[in-house]
Protein backbone atom coordinates (compact mmCIF):
# COMPACT_ATOMS: atom_id res chain seq x y z
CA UNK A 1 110.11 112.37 106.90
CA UNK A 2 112.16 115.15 109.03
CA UNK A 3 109.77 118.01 109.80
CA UNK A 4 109.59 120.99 111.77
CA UNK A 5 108.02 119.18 114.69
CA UNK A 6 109.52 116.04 114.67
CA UNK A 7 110.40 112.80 112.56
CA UNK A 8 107.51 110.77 110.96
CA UNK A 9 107.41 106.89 109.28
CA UNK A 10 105.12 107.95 106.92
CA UNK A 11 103.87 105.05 104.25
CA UNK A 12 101.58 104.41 101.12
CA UNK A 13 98.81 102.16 101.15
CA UNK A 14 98.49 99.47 100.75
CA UNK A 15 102.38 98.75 101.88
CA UNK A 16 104.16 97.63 98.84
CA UNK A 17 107.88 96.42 100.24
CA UNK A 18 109.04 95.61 95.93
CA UNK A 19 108.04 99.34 95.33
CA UNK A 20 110.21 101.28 97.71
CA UNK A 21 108.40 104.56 96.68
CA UNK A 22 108.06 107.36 99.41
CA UNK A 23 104.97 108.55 101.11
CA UNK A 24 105.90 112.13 100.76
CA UNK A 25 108.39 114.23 98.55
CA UNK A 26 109.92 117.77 98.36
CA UNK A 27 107.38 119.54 97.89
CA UNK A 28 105.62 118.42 101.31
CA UNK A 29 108.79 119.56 102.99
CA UNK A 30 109.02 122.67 101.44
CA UNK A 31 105.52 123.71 102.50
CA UNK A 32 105.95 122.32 106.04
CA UNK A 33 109.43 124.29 106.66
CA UNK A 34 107.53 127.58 105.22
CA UNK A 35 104.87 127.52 107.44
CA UNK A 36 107.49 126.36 110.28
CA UNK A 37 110.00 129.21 108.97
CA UNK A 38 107.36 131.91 108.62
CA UNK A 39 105.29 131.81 111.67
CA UNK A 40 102.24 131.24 109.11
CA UNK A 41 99.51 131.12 112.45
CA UNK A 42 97.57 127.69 112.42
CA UNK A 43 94.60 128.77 114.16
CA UNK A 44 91.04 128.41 112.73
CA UNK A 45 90.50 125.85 109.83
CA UNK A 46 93.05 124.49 108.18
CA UNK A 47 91.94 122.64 105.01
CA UNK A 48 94.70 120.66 103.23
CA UNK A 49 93.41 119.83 99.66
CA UNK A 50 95.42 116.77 97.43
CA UNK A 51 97.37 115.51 100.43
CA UNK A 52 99.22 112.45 98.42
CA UNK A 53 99.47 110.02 101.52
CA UNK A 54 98.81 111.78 104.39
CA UNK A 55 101.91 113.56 105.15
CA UNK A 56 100.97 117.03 105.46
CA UNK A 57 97.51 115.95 107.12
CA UNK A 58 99.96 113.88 110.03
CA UNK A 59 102.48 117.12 110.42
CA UNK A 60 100.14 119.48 111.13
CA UNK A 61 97.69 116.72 113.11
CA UNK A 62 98.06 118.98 116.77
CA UNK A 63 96.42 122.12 114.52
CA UNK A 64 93.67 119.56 113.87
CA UNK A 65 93.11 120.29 110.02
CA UNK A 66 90.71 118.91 107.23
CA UNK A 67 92.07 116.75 104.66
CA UNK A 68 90.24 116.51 101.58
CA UNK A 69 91.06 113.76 98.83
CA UNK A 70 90.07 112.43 95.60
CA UNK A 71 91.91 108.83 96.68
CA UNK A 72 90.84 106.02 98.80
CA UNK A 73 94.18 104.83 99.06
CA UNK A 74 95.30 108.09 99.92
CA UNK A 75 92.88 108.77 103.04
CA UNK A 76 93.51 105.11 104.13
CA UNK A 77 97.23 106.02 104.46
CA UNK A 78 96.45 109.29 106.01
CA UNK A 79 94.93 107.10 108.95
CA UNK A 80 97.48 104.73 108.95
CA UNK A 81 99.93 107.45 109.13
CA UNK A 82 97.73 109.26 111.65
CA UNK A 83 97.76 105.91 113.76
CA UNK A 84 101.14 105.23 113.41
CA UNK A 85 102.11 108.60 115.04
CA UNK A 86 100.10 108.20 117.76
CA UNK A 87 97.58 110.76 116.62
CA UNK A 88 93.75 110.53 118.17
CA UNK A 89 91.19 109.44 116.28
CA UNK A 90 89.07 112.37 115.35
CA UNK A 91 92.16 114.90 115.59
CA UNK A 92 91.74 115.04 111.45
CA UNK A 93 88.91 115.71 109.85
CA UNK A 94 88.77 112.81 106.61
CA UNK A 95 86.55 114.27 103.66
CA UNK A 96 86.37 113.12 100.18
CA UNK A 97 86.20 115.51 96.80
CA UNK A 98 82.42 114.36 97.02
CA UNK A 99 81.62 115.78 100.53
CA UNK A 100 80.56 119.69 101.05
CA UNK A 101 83.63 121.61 102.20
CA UNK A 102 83.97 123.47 105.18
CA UNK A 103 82.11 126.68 105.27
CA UNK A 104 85.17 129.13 106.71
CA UNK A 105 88.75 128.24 105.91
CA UNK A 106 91.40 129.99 107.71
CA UNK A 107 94.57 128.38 106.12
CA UNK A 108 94.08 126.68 102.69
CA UNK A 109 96.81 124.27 101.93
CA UNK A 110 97.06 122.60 98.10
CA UNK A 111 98.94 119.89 96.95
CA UNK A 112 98.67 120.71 93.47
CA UNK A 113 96.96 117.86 91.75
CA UNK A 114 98.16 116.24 88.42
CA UNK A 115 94.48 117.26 87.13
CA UNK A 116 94.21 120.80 86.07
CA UNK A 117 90.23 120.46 86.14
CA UNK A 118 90.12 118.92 89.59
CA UNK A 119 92.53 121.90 90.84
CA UNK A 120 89.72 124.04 89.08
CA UNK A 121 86.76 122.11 90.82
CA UNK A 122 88.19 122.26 94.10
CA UNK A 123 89.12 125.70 93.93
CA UNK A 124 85.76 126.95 92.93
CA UNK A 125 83.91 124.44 95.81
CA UNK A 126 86.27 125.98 97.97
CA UNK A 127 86.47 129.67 96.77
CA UNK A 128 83.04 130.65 99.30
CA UNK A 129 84.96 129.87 102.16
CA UNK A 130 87.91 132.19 101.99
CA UNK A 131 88.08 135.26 103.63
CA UNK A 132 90.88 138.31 103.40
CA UNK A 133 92.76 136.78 106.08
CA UNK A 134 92.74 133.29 104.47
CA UNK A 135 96.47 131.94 104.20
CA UNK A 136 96.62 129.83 100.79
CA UNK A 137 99.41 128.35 99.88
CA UNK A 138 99.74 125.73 97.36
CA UNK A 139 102.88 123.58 96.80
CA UNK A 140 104.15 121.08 93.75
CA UNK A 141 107.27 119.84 92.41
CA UNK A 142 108.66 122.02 89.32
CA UNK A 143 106.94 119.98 86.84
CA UNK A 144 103.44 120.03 88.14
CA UNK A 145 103.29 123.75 88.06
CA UNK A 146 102.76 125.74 84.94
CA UNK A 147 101.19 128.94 84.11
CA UNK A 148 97.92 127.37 83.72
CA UNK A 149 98.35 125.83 87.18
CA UNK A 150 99.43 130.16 88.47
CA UNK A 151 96.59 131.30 86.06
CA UNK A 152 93.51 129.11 87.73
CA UNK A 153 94.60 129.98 91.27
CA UNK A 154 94.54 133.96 89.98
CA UNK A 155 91.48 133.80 88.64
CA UNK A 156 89.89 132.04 90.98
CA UNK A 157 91.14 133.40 94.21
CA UNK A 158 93.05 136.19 93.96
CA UNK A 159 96.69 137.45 93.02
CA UNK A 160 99.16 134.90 92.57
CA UNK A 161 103.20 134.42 92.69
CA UNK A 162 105.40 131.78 93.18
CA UNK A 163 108.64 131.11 95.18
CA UNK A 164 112.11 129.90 93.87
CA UNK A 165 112.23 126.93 93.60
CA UNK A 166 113.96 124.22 96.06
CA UNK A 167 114.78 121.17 95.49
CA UNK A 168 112.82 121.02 92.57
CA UNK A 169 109.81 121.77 94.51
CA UNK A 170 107.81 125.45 94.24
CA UNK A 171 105.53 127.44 96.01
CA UNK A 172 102.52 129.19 95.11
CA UNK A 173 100.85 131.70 97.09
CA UNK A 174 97.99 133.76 96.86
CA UNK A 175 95.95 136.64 98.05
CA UNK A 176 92.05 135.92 98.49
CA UNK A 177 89.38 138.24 96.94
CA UNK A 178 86.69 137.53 97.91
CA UNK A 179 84.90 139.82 96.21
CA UNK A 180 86.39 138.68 92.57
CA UNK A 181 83.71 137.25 90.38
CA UNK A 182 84.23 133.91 89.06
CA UNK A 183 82.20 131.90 86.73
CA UNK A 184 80.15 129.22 87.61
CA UNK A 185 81.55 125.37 88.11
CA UNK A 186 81.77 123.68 84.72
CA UNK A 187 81.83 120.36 86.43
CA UNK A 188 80.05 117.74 86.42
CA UNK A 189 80.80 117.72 82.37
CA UNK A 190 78.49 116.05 79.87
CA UNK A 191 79.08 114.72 76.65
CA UNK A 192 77.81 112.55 74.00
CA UNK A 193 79.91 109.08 72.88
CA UNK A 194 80.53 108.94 68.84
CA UNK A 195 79.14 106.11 66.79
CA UNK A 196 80.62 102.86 66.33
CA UNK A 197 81.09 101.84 69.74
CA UNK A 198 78.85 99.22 70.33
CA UNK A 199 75.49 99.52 72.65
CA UNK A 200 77.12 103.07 74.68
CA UNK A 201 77.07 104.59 70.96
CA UNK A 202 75.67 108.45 71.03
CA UNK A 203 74.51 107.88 74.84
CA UNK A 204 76.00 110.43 77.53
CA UNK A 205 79.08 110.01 79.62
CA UNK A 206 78.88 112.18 82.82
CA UNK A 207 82.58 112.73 84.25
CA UNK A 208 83.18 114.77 87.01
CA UNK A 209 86.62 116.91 87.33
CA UNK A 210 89.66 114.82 87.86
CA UNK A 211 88.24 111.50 85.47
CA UNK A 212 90.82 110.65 83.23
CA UNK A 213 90.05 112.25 79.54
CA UNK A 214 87.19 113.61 81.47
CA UNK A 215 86.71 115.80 78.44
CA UNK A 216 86.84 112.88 75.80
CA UNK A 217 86.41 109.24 74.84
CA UNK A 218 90.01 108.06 75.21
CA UNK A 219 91.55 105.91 72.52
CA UNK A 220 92.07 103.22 74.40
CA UNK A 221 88.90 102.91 76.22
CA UNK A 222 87.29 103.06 72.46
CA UNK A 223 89.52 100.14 71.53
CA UNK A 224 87.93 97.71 74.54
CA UNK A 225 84.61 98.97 73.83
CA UNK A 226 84.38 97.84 70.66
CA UNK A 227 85.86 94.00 71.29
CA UNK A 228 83.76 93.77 74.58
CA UNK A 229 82.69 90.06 75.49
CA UNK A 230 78.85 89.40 74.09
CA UNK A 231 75.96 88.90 76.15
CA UNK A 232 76.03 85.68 78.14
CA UNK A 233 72.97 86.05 80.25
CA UNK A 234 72.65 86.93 83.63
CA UNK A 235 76.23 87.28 84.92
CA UNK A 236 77.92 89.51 87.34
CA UNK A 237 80.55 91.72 85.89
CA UNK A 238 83.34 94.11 87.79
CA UNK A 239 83.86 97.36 85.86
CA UNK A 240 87.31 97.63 87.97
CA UNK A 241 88.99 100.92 87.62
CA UNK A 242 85.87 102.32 86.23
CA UNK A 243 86.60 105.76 85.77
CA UNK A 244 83.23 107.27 84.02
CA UNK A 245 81.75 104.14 83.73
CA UNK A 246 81.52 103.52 80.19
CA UNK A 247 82.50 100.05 80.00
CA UNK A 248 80.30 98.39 82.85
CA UNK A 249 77.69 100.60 81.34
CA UNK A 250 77.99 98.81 78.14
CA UNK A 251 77.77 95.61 79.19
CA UNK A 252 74.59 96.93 80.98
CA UNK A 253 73.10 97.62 78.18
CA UNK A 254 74.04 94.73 75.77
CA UNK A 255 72.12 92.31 78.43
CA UNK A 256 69.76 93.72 80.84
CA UNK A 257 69.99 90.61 82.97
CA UNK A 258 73.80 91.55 84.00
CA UNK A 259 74.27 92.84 87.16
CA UNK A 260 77.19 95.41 86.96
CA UNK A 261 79.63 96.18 90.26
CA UNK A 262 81.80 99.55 89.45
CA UNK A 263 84.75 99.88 91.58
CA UNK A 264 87.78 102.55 91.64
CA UNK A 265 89.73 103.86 94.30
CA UNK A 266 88.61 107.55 93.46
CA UNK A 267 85.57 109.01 94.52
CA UNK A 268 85.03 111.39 91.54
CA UNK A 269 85.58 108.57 89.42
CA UNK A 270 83.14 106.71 90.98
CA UNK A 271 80.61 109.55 91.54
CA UNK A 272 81.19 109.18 87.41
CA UNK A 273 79.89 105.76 87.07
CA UNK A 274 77.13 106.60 88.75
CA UNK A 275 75.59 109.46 87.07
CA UNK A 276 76.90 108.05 83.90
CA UNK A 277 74.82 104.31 84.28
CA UNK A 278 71.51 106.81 85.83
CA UNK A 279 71.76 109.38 82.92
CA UNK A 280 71.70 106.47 80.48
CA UNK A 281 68.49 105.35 81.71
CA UNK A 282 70.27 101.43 82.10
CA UNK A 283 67.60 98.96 83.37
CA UNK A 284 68.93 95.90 85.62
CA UNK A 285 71.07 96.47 88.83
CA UNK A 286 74.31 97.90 89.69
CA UNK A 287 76.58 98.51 92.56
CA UNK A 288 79.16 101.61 92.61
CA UNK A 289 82.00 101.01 95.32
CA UNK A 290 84.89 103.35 96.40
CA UNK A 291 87.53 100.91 97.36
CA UNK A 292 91.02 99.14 96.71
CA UNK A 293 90.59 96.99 93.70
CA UNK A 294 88.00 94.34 94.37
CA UNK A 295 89.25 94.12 98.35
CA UNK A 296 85.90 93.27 99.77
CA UNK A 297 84.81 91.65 97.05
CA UNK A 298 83.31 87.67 97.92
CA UNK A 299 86.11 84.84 96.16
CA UNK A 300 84.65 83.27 93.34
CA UNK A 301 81.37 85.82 93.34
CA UNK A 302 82.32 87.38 89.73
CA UNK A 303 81.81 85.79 86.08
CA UNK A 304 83.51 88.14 84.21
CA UNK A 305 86.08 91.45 85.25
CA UNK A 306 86.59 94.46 82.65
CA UNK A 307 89.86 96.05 83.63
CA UNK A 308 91.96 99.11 82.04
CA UNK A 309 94.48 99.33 84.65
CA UNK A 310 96.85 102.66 84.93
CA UNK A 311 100.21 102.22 85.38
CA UNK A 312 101.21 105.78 86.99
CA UNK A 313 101.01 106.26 90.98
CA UNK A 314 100.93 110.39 90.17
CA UNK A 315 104.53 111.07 89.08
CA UNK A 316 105.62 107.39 89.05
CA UNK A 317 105.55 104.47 86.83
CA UNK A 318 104.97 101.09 88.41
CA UNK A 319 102.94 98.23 87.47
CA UNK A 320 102.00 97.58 91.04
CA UNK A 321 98.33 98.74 90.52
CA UNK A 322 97.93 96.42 87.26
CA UNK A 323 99.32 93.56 89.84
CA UNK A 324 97.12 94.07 92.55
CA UNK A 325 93.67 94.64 90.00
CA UNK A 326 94.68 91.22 88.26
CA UNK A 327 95.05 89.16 91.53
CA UNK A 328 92.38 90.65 93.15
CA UNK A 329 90.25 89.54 90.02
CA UNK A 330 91.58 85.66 89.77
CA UNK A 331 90.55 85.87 93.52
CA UNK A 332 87.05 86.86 93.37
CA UNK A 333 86.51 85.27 89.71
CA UNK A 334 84.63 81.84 89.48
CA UNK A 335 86.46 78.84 88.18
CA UNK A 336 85.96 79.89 84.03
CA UNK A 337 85.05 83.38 85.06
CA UNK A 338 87.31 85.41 82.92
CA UNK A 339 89.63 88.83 82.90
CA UNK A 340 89.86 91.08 80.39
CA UNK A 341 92.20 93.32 80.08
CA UNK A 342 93.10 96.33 77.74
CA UNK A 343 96.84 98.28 77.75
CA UNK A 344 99.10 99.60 75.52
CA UNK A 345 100.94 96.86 73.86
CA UNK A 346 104.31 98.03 75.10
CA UNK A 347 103.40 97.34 79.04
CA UNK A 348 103.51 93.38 78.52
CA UNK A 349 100.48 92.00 80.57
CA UNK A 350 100.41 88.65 78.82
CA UNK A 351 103.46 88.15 80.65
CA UNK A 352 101.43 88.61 83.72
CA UNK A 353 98.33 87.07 83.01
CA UNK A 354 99.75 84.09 81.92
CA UNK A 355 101.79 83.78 84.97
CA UNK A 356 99.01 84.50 87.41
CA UNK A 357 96.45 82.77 85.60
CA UNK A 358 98.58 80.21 83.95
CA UNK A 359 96.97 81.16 80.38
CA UNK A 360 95.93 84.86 78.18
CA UNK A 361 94.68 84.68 75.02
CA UNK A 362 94.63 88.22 72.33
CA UNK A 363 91.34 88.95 71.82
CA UNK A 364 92.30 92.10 69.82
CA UNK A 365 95.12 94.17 68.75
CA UNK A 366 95.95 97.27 67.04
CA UNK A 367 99.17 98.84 66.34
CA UNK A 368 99.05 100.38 69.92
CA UNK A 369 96.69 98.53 71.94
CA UNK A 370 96.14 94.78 72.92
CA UNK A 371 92.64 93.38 74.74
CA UNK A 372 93.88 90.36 76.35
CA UNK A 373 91.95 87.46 78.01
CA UNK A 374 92.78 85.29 80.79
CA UNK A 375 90.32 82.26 82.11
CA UNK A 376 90.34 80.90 85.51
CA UNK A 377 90.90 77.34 85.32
């Protein structure tokens, strides 16, 4: 990436050489050339919020800013990409959506997220900090901004307006008041699940801003719940890509005996899980893990892995993440341990299964879902 200040080999992690897909995009270039173009002073703290992979946090490393992420892949680029330019260690601050935020913030930099409510979230955790002389300046490509996105940064800091557009990529910049009264932070959320889901029916999902359907029991997260695996006694299950932490939850509950490991590369997704199992009362024990996939994870320590992979890196498709979750899982699964997946029909993970485990078997179908199980042999 060509910036102001120099050139930088910027990646994604983990380093996929099939994908090909950028660490950066328009967007990051437009920001960086404003503040270049503009003379936008970097002193004080500079907070970049929703840095994708790092690349704003590594151009603006000699201003020594705070990056603050929902993603563990994302910060573990940002210090690949830190280390790779020869940037100290220390030089960036790393924080997660989960840790306080600063207290002052000088220049407030957002890469507007795909998540409307996890804008909203971090806007509002933020909002304290700003002072009149706070530079914000918020940046997306064309199709991530709408008048929502304009509306929440009005409302909750201050006059708002964009810039034309360039490359596809847009602006946003606003004015703080601090003075402007804002209502309090509706996250976490609470809600209760409908009937006729198996043992998580009427108990209380707890998703904090950013969850997918963080509002709502999503269709196909319904569909696996009710064609979960029975009890089996004493087993230890991966929730993997648990999101709110309904489905490791379930299985919880259905046999006390199970202990339950939740894993997701987000930290408000795992932050989910968490309150989720505790507000649920759930006896036995369970684990809750930030990480990539089930890195980390002992081979052959897991009987049975619950998996509703995504296939959308923010504004691309790619099936790379459903690749990595499903050989992750035949490498920590026990010989017989099993995988079961749930996806939209259309994405073809038999095809996958059956070449990875040699075998997948339809559990269930509908006429837009599949759960599909695959045995290590």
């Amino acid at each position: 990436m060509t910036t102001p200040w120099g050139r930088l080999a910027l990646s994604r992690f983990p380093e996929d050489p099939r994908e090909r897909l950028r660490a950066w995009d328009a967007s990051d270039e437009y920001l960086l050339g404003h503040l270049a173009d503009r003379g936008v002073p970097l002193s004080g703290t500079v907070v970049v919020v929703g840095d994708r992979w790092g690349a704003l946090a590594t151009a603006l490393a000699a201003h020594r800013p705070v990056q603050i992420t929902d993603s563990y892949l994302a910060q573990e680029a940002t210090r690949a990409n830190l280390a790779r330019a020869g940037v100290e260690p220390g030089a960036v601050r790393l924080l997660t959506t989960q840790d306080p935020p600063p207290g002052r913030v000088d220049v407030l930099l957002v890469r507007v997220p795909k998540s409307l409510a996890l804008l909203e979230d971090q806007l509002l955790r933020l909002a304290p900090a700003l002072h009149e002389g706070t530079v914000v300046v918020g940046t997306g490509m064309v199709k991530e901004i709408h008048t929502s996105t304009l509306r929440l940064f009005e409302r909750i800091v201050g006059p708002t307006r964009t810039s034309l557009a360039e490359r596809k990529a847009r602006l946003i910049f606003s004015t703080p008041e601090p003075s402007v009264e804002r209502a309090a932070n509706p996250w976490p959320y609470s809600y209760q699940l409908p009937d006729g889901i198996g043992p998580v029916s009427g108990r209380t999902v707890v998703n904090h801003a950013g969850v997918f359907c963080s509002d709502r029991l999503d269709i196909g997260t319904r569909f696996f719940l009710r064609h979960l695996p029975g009890s089996r006694g004493g087993q230890r299950v991966v929730d993997l890509g648990c999101g709110n932490g309904v489905v490791g939850t379930a299985m919880a509950l259905a046999d006390p005996g199970t202990e339950v490991l939740f894993v997701d590369e987000s930290f408000q997704a795992v932050a989910s899980a968490e309150a989720t199992f505790k507000a649920n009362g759930v006896p036995g024990h369970a684990e809750f893990r930030v990480g990539d996939g089930l890195a980390g994870v002992a081979a052959g320590s897991v009987d049975l892995v619950l998996n509703n992979p995504p296939f959308h890196s923010h504004q691309a498709t790619t099936d790379a993440t459903a690749w990595r979750m499903f050989t992750g899982a035949r490498r920590a699964l026990r010989p017989g341990g099993e995988l079961w997946v749930v996806g939209n029909r259309h994405l073809g993970y038999h095809l996958k299964l059956r070449r990875l485990f040699g075998n997948s078997r339809l559990v269930a179908s509908d006429p837009k879902f599949v759960v599909l199980k695959a045995v290590k042999e």
